[in-house]
C-alpha atoms as a PDB file:
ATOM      1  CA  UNK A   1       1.101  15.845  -9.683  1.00  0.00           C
ATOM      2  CA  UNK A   2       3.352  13.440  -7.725  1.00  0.00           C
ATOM      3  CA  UNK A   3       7.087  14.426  -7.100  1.00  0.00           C
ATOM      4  CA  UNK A   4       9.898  13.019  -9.184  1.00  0.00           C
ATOM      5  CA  UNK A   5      11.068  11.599  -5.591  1.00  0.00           C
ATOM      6  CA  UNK A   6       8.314   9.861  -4.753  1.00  0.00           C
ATOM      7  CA  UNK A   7       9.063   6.816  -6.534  1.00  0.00           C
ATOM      8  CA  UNK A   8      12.282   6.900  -4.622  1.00  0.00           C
ATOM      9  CA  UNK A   9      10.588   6.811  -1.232  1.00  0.00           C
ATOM     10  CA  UNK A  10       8.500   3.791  -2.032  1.00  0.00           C
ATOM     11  CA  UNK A  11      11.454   1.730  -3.683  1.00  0.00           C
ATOM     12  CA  UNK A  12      12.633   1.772  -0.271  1.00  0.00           C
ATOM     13  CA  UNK A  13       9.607   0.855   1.821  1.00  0.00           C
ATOM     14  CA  UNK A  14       9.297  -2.183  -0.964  1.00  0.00           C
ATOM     15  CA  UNK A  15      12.512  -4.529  -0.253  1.00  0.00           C
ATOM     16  CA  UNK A  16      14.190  -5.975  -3.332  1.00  0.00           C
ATOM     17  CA  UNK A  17      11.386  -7.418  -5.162  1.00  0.00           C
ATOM     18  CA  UNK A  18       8.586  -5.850  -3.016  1.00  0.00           C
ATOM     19  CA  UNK A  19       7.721  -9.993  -1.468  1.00  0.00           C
ATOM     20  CA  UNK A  20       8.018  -8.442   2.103  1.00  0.00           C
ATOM     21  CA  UNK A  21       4.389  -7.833   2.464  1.00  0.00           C
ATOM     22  CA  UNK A  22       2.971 -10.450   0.295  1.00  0.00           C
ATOM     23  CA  UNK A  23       4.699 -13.268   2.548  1.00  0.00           C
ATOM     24  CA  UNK A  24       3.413 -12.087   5.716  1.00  0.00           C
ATOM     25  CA  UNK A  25      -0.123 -11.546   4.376  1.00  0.00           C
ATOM     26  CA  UNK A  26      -0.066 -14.904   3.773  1.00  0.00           C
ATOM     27  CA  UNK A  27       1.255 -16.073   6.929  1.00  0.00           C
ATOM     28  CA  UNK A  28      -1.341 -17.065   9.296  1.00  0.00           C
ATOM     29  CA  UNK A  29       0.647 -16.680  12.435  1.00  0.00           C
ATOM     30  CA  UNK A  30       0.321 -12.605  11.811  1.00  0.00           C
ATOM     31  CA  UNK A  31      -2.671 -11.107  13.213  1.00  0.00           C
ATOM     32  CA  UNK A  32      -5.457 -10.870  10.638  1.00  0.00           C
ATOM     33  CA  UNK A  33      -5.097  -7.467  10.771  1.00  0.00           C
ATOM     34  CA  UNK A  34      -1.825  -6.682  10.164  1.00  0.00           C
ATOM     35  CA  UNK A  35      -2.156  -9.782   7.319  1.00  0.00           C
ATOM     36  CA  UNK A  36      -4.863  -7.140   5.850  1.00  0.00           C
ATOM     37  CA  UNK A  37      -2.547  -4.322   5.922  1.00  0.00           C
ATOM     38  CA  UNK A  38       0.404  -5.847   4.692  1.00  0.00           C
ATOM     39  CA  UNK A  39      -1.904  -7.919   1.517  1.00  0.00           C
ATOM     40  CA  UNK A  40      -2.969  -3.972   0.635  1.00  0.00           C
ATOM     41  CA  UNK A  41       0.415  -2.699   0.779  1.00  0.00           C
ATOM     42  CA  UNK A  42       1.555  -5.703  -1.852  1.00  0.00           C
ATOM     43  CA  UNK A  43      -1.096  -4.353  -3.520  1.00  0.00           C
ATOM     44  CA  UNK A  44      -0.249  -0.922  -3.714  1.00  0.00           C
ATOM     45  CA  UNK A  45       3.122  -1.993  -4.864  1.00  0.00           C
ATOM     46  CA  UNK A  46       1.811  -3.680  -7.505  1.00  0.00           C
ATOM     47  CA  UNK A  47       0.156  -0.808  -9.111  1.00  0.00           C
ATOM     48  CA  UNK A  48       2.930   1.440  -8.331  1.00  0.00           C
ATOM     49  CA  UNK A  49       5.233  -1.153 -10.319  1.00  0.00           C
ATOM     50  CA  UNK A  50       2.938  -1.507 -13.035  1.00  0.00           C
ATOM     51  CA  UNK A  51       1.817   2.577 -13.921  1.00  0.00           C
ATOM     52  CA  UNK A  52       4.007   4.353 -11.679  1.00  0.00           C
ATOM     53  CA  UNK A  53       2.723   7.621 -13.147  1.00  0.00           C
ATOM     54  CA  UNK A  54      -0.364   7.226 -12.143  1.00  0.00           C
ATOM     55  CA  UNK A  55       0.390   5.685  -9.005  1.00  0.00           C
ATOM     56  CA  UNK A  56       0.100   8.660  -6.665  1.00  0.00           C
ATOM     57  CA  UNK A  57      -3.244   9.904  -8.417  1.00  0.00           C
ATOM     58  CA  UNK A  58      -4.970   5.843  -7.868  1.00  0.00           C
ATOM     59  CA  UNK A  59      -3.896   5.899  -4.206  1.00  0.00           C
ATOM     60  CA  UNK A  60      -5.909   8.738  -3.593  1.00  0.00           C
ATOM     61  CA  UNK A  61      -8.813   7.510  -4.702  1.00  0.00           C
ATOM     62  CA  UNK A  62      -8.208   3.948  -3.467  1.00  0.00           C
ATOM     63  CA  UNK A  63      -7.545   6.115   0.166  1.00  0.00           C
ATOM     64  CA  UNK A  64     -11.089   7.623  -0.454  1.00  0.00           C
ATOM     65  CA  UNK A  65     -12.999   3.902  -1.809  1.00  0.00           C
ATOM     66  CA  UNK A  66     -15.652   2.705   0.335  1.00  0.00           C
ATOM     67  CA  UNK A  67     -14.147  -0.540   0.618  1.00  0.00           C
ATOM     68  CA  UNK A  68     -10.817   1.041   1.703  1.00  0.00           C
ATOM     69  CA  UNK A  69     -12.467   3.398   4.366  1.00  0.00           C
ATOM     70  CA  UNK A  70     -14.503  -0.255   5.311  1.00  0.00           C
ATOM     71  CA  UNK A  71     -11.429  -2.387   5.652  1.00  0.00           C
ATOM     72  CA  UNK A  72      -9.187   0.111   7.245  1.00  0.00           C
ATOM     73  CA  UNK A  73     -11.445   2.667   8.998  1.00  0.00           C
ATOM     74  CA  UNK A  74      -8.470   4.307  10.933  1.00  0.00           C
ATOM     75  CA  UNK A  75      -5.668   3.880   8.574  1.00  0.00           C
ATOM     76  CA  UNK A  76      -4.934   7.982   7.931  1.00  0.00           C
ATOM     77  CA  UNK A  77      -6.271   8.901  11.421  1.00  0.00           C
ATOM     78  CA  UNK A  78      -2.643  10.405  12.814  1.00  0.00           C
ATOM     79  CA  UNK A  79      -2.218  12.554   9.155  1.00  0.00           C
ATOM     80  CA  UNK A  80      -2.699  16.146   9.643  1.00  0.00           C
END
């Protein structure tokens, strides 16, 4: 189960209304890459907004999806 904090930690990786990463995955002077990263990140605030609860428990899986180990084959390389 996720810590009580943990919702905490995110709020401040999100910004005020968590637009950050949204705007520069749409902004085609960003490398496609880092467009990628930051259009998953708006995502994962999204669902973290939405069913905070179960935020922590849908990331791991989403971590574990084919199409997330496809798109971002590296992502957790540097975790222990």
């Amino acid at each position: 189960m996720a810590s009580a904090t943990r919702p905490n930690e995110c709020a401040k990786w999100r910004g005020s209304d968590g637009a950050a990463p949204r705007l520069i995955s749409r902004n085609h002077k960003v490398e496609a890459e880092n467009r990628a990263q930051k259009e998953e990140a708006a995502h994962w605030f999204a669902i973290w907004l939405e069913t905070p609860d179960a935020f922590f428990d849908w990331l791991e899986v989403r971590k574990q999806s084919p199409e997330f180990q496809k798109k971002f084959p590296h992502a957790f390389d540097d975790e222990a």
